[in-house]
C-alpha atoms as a PDB file:
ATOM      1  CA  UNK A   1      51.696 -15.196   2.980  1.00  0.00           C
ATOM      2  CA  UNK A   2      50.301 -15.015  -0.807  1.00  0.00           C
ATOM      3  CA  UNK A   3      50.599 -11.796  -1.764  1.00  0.00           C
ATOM      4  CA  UNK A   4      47.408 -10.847  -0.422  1.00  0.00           C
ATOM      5  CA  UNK A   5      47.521  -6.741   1.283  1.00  0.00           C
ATOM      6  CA  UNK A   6      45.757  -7.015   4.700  1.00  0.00           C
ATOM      7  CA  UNK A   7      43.300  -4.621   4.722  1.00  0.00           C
ATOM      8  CA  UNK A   8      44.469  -1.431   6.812  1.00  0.00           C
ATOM      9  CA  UNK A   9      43.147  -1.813  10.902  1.00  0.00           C
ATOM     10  CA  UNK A  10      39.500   0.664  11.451  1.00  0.00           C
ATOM     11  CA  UNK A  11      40.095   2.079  14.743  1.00  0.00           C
ATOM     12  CA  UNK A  12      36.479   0.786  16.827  1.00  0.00           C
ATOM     13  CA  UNK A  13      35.000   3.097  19.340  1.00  0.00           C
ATOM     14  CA  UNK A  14      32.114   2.009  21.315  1.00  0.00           C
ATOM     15  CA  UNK A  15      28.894   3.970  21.251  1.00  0.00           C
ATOM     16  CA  UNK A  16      25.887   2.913  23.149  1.00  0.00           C
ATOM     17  CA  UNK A  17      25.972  -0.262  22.299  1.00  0.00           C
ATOM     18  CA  UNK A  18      27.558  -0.035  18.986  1.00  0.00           C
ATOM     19  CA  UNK A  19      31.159  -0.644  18.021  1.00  0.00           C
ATOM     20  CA  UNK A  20      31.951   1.307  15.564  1.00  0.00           C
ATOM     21  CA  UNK A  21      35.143   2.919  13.091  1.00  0.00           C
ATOM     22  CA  UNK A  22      36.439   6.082  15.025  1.00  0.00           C
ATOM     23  CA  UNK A  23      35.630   8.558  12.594  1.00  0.00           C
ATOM     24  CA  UNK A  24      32.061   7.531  12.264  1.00  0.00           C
ATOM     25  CA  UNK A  25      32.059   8.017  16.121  1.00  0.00           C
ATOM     26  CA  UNK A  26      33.755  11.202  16.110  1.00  0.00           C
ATOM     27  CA  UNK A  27      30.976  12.461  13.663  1.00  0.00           C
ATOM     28  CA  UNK A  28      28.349  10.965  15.447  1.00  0.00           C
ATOM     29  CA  UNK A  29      29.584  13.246  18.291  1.00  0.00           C
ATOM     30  CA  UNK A  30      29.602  16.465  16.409  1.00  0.00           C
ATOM     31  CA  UNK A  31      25.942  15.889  16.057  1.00  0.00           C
ATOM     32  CA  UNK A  32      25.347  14.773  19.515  1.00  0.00           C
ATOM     33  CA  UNK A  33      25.448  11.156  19.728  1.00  0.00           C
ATOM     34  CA  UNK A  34      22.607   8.603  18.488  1.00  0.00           C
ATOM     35  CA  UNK A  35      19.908  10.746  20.260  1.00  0.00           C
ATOM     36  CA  UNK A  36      20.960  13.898  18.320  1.00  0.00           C
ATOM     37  CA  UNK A  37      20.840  11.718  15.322  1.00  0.00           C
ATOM     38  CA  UNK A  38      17.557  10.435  15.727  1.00  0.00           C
ATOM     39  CA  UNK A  39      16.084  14.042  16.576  1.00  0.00           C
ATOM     40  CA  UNK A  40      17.165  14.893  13.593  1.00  0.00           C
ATOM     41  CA  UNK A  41      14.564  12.580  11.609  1.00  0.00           C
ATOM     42  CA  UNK A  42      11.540  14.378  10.249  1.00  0.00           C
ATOM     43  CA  UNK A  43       8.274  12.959  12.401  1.00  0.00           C
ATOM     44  CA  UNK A  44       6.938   9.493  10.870  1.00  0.00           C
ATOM     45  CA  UNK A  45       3.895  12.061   9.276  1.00  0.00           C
ATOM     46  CA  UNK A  46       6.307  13.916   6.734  1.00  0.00           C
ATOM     47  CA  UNK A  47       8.016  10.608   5.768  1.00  0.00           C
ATOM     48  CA  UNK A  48       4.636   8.709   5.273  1.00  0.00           C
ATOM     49  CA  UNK A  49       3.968  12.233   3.231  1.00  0.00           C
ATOM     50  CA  UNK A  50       7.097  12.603   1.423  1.00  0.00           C
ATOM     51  CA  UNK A  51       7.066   8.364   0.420  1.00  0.00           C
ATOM     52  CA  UNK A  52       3.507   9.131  -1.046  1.00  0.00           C
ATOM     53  CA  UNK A  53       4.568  11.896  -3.594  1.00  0.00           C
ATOM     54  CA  UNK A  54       7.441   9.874  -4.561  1.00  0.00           C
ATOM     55  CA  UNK A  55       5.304   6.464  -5.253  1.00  0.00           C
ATOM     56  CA  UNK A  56       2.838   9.398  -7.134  1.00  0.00           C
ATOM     57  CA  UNK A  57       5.909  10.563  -9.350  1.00  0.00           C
ATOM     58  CA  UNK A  58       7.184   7.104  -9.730  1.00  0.00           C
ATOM     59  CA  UNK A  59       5.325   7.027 -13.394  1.00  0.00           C
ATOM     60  CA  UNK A  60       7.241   8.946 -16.265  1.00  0.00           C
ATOM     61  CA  UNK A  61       3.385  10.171 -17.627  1.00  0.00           C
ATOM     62  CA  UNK A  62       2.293  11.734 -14.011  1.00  0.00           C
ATOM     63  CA  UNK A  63       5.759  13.243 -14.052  1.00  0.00           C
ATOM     64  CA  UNK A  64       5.384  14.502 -17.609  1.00  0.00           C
ATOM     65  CA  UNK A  65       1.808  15.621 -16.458  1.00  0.00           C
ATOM     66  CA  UNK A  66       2.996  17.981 -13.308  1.00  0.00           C
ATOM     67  CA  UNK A  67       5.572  19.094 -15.413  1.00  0.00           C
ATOM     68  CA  UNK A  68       3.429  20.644 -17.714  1.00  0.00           C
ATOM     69  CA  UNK A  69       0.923  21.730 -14.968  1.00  0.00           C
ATOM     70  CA  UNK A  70       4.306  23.573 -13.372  1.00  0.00           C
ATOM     71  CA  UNK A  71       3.755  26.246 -16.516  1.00  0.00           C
ATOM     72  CA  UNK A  72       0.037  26.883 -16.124  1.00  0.00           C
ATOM     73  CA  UNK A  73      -3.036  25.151 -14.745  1.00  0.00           C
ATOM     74  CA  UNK A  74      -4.330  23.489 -17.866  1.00  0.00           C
ATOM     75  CA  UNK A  75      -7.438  22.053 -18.571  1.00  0.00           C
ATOM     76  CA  UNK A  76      -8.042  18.260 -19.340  1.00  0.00           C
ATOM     77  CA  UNK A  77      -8.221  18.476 -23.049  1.00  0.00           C
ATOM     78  CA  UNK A  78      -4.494  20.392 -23.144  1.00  0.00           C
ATOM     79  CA  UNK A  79      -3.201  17.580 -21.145  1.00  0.00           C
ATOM     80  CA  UNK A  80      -4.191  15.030 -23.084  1.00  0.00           C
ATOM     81  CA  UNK A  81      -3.331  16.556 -26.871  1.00  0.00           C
ATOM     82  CA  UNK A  82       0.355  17.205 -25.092  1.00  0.00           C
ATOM     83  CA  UNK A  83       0.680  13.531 -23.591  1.00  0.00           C
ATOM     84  CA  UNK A  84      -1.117  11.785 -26.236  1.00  0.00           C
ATOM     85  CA  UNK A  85      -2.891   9.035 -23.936  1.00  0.00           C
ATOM     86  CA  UNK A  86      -6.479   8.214 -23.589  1.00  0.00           C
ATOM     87  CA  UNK A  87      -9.428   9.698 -21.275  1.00  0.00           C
ATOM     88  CA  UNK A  88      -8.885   7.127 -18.975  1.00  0.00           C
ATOM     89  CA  UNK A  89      -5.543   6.534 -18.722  1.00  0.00           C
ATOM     90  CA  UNK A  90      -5.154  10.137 -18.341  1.00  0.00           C
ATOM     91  CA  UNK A  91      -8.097  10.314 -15.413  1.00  0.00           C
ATOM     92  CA  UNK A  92      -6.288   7.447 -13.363  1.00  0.00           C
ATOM     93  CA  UNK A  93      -3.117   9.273 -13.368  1.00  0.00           C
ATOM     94  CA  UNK A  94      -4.623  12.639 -12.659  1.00  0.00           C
ATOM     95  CA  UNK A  95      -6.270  10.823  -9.773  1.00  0.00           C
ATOM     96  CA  UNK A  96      -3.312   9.915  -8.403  1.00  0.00           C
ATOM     97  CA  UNK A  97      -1.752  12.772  -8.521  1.00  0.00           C
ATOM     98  CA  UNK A  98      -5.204  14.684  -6.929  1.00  0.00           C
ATOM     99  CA  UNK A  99      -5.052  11.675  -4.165  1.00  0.00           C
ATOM    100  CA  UNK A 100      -1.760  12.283  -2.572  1.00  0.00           C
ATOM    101  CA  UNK A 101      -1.986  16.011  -2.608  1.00  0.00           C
ATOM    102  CA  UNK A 102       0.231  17.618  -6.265  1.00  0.00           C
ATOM    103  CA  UNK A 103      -2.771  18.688  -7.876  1.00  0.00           C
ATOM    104  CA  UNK A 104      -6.004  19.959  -7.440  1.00  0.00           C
ATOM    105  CA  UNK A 105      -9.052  20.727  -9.908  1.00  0.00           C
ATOM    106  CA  UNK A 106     -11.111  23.544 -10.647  1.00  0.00           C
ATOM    107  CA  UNK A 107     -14.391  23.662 -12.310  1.00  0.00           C
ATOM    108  CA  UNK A 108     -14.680  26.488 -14.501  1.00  0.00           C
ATOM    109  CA  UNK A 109     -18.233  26.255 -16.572  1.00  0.00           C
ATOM    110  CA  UNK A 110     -17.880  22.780 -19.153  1.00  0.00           C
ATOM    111  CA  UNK A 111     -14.114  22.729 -18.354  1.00  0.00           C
ATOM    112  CA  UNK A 112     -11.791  21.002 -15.673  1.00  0.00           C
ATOM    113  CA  UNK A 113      -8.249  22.817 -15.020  1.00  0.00           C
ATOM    114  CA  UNK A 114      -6.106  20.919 -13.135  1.00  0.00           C
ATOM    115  CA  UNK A 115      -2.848  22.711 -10.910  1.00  0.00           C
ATOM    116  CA  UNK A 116      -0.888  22.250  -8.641  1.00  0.00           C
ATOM    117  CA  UNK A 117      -1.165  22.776  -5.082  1.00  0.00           C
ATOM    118  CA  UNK A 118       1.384  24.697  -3.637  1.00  0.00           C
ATOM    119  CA  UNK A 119       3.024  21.953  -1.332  1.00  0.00           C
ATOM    120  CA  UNK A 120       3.090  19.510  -5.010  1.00  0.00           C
ATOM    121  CA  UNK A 121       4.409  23.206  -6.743  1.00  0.00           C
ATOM    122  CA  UNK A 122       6.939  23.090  -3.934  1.00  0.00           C
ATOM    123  CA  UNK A 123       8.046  19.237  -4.042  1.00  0.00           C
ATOM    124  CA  UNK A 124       8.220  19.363  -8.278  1.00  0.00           C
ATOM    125  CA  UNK A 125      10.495  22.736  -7.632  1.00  0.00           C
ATOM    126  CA  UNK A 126      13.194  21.479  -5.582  1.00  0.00           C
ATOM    127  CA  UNK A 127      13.274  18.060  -7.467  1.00  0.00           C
ATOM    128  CA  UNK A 128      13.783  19.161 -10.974  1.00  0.00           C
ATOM    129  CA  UNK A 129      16.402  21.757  -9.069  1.00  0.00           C
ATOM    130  CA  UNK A 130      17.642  19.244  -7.305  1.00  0.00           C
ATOM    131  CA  UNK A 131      18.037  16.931 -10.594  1.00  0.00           C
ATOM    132  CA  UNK A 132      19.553  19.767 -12.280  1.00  0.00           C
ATOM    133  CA  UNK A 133      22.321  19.369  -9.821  1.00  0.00           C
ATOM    134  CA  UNK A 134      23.449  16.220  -9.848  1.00  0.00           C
ATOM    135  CA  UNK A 135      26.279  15.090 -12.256  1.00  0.00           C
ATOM    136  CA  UNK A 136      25.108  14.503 -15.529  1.00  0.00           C
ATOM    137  CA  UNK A 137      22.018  16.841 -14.674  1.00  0.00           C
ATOM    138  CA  UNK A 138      21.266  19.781 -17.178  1.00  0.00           C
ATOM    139  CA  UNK A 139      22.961  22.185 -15.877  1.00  0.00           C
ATOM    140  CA  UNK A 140      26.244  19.650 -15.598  1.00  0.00           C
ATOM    141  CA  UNK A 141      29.310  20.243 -17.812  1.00  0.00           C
ATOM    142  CA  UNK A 142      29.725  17.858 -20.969  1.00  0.00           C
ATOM    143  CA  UNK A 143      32.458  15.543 -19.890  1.00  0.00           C
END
């Protein structure tokens, strides 16, 4: 032998039709096997739902955008002296954002406010608490 350490032995349990390490199957268990599991998924719907707003906030601008809209409804012209990016650049973002359900639009006489809609009030909420969290987040100690 070289001196090479033989990795420790994983204890295998079979599972359906999976072999796998004991402690993955003891867990799997707890939760009641691979059909519990897969109950547990939220329906195809919320995760076609949920992958939309995160392609929509996939653009530092839009997120900048909600952000600001999580204050107050604003109107275009406050959005765009705060962002600092042209008519249209600023339209095709706030159409994406109207598209997969974050914002919607008011008319209100010569003027368009733009807020959000409770479900994108409710997604932008938990995120940014959510981002908060994690290490290195805002609320995280200085290490």
């Amino acid at each position: 032998m070289t001196g090479q350490s033989v990795p420790p032995r994983i204890l295998r349990k079979n599972v359906g039709d999976l072999s796998i390490p004991q402690e993955i199957a003891e867990s799997l268990c707890s939760c009641g096997g691979l059909d519990g599991l897969a109950s547990r998924l939220p329906p195809d719907e919320l995760l076609g739902q949920m992958r939309d707003w995160y392609q929509a906030c996939a653009d530092t601008m839009r997120l900048k955008i909600l952000c600001l809209l999580v204050v107050h409804p604003l109107c275009v012209c406050v959005i765009k002296a705060l962002t600092g990016i042209a008519d249209s650049k600023l339209s095709y973002h706030l159409g994406i954002l109207k598209k997969n359900g974050l914002v919607g639009r008011e008319q209100q006489g010569n003027y368009i406010i733009y807020h959000l809609t409770p479900a994108g009030r409710t997604f932008l909420e938990q995120e940014l608490e959510r981002c908060v969290a994690l290490p290195g987040g805002e609320g995280a100690e200085p290490g």
